[in-house]
PDB file of N, CA and C in Angstrom:
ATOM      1  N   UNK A   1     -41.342  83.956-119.624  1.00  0.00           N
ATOM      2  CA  UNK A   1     -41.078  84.948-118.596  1.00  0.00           C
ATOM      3  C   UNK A   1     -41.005  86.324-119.239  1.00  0.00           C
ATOM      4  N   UNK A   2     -41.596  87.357-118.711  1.00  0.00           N
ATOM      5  CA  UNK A   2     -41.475  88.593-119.213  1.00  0.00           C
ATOM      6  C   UNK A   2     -41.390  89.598-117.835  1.00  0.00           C
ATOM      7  N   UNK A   3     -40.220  90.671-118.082  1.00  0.00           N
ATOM      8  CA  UNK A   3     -39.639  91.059-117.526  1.00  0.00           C
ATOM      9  C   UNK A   3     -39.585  92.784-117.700  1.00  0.00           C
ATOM     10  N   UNK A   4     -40.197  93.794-117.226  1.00  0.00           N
ATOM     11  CA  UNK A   4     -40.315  94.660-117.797  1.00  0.00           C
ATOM     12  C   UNK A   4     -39.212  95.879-116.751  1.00  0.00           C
ATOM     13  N   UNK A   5     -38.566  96.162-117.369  1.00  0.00           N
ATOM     14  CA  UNK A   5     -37.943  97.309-116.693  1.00  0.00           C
ATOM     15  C   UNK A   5     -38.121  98.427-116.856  1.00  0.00           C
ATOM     16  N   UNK A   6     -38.496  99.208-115.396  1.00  0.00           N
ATOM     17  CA  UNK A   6     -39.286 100.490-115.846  1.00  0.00           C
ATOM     18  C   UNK A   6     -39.046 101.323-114.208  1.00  0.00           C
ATOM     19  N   UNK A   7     -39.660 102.681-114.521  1.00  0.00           N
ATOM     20  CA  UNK A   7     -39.287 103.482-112.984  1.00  0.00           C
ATOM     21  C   UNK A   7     -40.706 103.730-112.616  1.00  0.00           C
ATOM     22  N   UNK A   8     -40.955 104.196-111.612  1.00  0.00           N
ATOM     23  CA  UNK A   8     -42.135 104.467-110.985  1.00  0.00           C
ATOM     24  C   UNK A   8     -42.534 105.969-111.336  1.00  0.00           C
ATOM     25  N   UNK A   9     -41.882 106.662-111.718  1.00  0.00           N
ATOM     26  CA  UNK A   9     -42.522 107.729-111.756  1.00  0.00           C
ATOM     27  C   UNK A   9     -42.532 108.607-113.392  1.00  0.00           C
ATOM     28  N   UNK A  10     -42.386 107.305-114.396  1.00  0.00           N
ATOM     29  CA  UNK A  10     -42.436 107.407-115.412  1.00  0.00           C
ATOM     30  C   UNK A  10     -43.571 106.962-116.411  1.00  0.00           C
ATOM     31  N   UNK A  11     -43.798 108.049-117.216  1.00  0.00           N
ATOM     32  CA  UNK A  11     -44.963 108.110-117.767  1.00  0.00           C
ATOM     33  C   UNK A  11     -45.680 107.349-118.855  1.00  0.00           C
ATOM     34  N   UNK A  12     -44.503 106.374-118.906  1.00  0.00           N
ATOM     35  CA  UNK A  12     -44.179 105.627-120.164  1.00  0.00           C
ATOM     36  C   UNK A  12     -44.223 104.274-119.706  1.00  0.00           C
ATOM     37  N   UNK A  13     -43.337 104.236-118.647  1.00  0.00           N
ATOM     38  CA  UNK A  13     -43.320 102.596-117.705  1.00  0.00           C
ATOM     39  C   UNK A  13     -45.098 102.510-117.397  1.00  0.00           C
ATOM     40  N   UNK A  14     -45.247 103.471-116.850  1.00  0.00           N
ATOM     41  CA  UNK A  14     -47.000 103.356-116.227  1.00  0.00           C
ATOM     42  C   UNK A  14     -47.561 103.243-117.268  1.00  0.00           C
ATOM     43  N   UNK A  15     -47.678 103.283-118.574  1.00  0.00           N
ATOM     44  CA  UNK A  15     -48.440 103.167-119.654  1.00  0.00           C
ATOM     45  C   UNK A  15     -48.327 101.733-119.928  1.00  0.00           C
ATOM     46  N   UNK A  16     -46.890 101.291-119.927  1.00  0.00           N
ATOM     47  CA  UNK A  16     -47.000  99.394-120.214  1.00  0.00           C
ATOM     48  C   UNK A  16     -47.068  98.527-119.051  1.00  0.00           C
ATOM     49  N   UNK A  17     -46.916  99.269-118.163  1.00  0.00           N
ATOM     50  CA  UNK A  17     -47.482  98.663-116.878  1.00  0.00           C
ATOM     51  C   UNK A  17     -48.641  97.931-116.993  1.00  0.00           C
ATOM     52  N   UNK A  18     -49.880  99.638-117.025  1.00  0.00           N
ATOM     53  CA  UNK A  18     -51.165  98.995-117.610  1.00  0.00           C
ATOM     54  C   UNK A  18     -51.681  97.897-118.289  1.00  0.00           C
ATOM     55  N   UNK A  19     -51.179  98.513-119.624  1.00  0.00           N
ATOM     56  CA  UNK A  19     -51.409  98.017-120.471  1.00  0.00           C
ATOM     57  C   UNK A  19     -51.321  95.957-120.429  1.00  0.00           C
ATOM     58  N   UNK A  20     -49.972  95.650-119.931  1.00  0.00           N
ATOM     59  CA  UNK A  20     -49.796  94.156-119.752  1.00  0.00           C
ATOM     60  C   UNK A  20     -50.955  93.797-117.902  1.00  0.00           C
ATOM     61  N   UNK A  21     -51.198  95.113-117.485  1.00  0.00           N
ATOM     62  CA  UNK A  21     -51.935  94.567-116.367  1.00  0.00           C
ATOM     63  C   UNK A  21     -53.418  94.384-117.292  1.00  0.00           C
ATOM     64  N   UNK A  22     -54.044  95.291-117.962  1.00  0.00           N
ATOM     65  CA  UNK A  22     -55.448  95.012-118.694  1.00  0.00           C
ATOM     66  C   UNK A  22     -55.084  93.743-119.574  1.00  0.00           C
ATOM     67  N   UNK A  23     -54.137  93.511-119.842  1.00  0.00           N
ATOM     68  CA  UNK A  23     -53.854  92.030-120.501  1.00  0.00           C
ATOM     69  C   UNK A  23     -54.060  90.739-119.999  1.00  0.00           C
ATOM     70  N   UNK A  24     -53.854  90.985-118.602  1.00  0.00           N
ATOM     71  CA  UNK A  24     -53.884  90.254-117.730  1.00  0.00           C
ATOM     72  C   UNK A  24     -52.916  88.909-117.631  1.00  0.00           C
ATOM     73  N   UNK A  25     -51.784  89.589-117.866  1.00  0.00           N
ATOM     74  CA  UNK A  25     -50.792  89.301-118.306  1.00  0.00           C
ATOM     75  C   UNK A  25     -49.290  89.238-116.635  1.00  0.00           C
ATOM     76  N   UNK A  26     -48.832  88.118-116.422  1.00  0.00           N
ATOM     77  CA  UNK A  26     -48.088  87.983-115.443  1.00  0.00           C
ATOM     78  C   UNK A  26     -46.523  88.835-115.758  1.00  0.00           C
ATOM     79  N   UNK A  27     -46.040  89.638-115.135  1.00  0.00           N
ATOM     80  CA  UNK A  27     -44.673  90.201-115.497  1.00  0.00           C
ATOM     81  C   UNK A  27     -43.845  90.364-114.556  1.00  0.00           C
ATOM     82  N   UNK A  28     -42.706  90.630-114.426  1.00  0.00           N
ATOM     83  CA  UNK A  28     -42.006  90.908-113.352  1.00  0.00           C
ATOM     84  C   UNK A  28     -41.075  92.369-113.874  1.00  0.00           C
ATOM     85  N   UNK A  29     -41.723  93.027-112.619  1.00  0.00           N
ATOM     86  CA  UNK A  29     -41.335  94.777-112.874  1.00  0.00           C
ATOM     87  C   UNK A  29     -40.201  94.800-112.151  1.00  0.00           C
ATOM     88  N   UNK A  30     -39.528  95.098-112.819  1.00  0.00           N
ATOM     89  CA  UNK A  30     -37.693  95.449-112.199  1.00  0.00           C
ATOM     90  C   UNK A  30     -37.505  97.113-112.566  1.00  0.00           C
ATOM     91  N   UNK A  31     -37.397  97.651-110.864  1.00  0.00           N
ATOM     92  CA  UNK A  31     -37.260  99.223-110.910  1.00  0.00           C
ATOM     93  C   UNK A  31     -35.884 100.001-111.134  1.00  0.00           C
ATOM     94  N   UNK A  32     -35.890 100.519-112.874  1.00  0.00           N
ATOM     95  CA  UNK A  32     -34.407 100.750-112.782  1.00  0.00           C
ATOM     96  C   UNK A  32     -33.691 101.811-112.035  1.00  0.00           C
ATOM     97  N   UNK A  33     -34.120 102.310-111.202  1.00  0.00           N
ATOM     98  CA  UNK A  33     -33.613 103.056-110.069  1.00  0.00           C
ATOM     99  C   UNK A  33     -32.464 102.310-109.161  1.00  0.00           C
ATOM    100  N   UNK A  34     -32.754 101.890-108.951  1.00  0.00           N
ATOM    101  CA  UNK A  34     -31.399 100.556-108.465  1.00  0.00           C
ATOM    102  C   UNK A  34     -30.694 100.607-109.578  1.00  0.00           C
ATOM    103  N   UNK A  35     -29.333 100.967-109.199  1.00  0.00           N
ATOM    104  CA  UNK A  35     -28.721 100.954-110.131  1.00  0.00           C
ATOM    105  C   UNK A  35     -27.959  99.588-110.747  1.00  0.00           C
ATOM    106  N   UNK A  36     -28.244  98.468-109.752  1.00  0.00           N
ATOM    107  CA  UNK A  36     -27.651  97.166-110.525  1.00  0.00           C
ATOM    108  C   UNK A  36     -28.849  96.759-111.840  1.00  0.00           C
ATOM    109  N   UNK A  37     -30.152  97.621-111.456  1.00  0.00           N
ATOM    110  CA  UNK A  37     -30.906  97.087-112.601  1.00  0.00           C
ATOM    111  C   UNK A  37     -30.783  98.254-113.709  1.00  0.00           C
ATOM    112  N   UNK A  38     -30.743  98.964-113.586  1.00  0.00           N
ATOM    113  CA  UNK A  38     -29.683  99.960-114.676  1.00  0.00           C
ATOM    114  C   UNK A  38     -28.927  99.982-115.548  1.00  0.00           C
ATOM    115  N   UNK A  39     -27.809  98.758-114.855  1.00  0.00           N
ATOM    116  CA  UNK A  39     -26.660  98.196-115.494  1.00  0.00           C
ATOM    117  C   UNK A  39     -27.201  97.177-116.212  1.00  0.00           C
ATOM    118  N   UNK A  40     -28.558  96.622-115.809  1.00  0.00           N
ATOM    119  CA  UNK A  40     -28.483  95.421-116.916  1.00  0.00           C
ATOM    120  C   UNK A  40     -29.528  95.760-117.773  1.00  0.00           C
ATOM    121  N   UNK A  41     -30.078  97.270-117.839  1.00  0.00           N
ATOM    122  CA  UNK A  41     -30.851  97.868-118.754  1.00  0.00           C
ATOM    123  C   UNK A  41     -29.982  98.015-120.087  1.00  0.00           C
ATOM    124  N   UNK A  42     -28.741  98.496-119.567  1.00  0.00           N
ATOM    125  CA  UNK A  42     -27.825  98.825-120.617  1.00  0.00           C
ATOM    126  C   UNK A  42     -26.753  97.532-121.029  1.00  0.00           C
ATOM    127  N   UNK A  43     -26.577  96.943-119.951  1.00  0.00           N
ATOM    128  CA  UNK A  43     -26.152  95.356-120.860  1.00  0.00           C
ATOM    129  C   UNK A  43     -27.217  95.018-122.165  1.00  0.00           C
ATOM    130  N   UNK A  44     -28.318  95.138-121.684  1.00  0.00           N
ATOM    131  CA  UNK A  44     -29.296  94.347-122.491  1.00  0.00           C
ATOM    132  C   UNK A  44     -29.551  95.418-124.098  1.00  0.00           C
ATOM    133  N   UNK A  45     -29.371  96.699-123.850  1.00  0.00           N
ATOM    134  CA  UNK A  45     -29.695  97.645-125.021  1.00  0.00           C
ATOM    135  C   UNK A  45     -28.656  98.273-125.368  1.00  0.00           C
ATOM    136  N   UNK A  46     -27.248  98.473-124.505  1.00  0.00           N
ATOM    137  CA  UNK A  46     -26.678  99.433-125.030  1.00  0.00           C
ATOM    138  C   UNK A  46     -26.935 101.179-124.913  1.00  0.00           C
ATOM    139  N   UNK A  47     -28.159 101.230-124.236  1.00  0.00           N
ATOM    140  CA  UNK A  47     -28.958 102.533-123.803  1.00  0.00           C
ATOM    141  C   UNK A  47     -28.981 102.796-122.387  1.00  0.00           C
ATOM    142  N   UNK A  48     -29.547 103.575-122.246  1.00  0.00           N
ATOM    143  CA  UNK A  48     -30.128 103.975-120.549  1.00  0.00           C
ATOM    144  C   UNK A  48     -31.229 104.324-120.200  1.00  0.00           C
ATOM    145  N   UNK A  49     -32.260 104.512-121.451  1.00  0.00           N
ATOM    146  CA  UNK A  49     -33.490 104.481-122.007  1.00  0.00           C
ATOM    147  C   UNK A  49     -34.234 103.279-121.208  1.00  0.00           C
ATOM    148  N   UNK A  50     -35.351 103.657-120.940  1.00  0.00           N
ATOM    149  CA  UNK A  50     -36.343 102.605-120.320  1.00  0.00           C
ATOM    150  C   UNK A  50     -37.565 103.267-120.627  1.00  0.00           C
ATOM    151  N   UNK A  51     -39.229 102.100-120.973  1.00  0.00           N
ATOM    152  CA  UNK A  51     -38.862 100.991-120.457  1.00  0.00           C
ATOM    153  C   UNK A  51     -38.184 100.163-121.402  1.00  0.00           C
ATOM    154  N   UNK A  52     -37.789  99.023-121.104  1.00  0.00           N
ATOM    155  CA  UNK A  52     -37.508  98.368-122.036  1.00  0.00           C
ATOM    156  C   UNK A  52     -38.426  96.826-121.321  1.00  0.00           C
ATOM    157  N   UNK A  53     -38.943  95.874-122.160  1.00  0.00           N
ATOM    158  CA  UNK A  53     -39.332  95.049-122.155  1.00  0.00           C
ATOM    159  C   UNK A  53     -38.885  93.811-122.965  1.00  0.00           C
ATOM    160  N   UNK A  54     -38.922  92.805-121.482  1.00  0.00           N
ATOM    161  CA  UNK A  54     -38.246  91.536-122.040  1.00  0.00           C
ATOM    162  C   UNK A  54     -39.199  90.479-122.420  1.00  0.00           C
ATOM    163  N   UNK A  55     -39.279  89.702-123.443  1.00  0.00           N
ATOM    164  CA  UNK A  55     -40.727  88.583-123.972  1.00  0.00           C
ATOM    165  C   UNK A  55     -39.487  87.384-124.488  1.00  0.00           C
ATOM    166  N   UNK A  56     -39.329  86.476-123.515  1.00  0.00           N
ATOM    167  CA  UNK A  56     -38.425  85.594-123.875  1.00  0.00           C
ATOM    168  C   UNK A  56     -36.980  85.995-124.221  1.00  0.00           C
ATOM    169  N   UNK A  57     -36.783  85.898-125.537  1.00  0.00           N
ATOM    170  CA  UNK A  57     -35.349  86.241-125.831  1.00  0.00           C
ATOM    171  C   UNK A  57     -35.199  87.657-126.588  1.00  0.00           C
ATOM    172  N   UNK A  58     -36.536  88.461-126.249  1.00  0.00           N
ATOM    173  CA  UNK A  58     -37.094  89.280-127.445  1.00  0.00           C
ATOM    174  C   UNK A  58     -36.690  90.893-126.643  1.00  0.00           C
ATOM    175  N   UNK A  59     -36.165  91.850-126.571  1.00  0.00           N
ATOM    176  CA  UNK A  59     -36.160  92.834-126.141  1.00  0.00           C
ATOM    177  C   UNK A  59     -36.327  93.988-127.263  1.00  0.00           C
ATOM    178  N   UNK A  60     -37.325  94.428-126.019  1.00  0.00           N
ATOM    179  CA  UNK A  60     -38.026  95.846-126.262  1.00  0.00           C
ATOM    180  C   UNK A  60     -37.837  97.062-125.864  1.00  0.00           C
ATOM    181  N   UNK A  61     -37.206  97.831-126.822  1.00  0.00           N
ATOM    182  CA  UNK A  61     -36.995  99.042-126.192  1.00  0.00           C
ATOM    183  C   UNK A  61     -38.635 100.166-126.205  1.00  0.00           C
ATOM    184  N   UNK A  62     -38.707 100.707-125.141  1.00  0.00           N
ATOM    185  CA  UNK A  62     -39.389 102.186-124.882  1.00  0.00           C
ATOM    186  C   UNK A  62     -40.843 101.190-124.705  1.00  0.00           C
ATOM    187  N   UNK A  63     -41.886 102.308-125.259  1.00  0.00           N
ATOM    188  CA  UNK A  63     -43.326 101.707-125.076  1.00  0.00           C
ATOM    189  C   UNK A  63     -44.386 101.616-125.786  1.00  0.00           C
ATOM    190  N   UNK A  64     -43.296 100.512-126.768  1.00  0.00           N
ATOM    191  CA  UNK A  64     -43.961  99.889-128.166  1.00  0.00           C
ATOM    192  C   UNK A  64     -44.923  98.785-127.620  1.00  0.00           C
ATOM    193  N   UNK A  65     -45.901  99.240-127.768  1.00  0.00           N
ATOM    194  CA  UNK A  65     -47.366  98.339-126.960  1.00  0.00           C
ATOM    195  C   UNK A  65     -47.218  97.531-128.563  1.00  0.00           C
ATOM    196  N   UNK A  66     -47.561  98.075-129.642  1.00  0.00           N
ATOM    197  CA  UNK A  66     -47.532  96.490-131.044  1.00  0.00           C
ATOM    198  C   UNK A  66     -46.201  96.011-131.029  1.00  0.00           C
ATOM    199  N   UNK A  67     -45.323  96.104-130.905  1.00  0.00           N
ATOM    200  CA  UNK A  67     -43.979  95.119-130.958  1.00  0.00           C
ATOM    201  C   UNK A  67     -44.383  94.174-129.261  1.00  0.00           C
ATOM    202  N   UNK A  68     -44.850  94.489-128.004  1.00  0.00           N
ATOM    203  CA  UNK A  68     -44.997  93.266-126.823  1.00  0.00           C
ATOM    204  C   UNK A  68     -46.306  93.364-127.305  1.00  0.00           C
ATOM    205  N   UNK A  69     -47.117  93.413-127.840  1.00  0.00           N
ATOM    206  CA  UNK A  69     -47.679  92.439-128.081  1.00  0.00           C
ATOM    207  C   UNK A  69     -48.081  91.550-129.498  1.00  0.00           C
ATOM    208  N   UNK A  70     -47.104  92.248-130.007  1.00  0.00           N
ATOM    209  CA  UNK A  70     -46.076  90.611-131.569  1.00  0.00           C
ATOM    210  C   UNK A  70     -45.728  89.838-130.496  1.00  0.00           C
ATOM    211  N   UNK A  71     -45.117  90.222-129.769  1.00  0.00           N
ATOM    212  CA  UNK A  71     -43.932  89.304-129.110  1.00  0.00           C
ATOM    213  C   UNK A  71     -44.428  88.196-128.156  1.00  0.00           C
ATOM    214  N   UNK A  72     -45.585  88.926-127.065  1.00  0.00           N
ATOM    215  CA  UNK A  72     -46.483  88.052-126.371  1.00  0.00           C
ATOM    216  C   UNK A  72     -47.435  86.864-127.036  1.00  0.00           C
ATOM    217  N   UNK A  73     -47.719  87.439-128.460  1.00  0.00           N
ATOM    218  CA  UNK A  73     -48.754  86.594-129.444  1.00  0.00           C
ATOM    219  C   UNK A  73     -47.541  85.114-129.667  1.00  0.00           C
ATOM    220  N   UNK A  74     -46.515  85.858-129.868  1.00  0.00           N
ATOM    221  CA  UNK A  74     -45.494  84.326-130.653  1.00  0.00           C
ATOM    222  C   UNK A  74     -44.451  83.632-129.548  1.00  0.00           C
ATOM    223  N   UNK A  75     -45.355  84.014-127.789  1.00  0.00           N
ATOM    224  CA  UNK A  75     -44.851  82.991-127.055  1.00  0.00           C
ATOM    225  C   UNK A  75     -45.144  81.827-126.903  1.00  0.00           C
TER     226      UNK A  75
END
């Protein structure tokens, strides 16, 4: 399961958006605008920074395209 948390009008979320969509790659986009997904941006990092991307047990901060896809390769 991969889980990407990101906002819509960010320039950075839309970049790994892409990127796992040209992958062709299944994800589930959680908009941290809601602030209950906010809260578990920062459960999960300690930050408030997004995106952050989830690859199993593997979290990713910002929009390190070679760290998700290390992470996607060793699912």
């Amino acid at each position: 399961m991969i889980d990407l948390y990101s906002a819509d009008q960010c320039f950075w979320s839309g970049k790994l958006r892409h990127h796992l969509d040209q992958l062709g790659v299944s994800y589930r986009n959680i908009n941290v605008t809601d602030p209950d997904n906010a809260e578990k941006v920062f459960q999960l990092t300690g930050q408030r920074g997004f995106p952050v991307t989830v690859v199993g047990d593997q979290v990713i901060i910002g929009c390190d395209i070679d760290a998700v896809d290390k992470a996607l390769e060793n699912m």
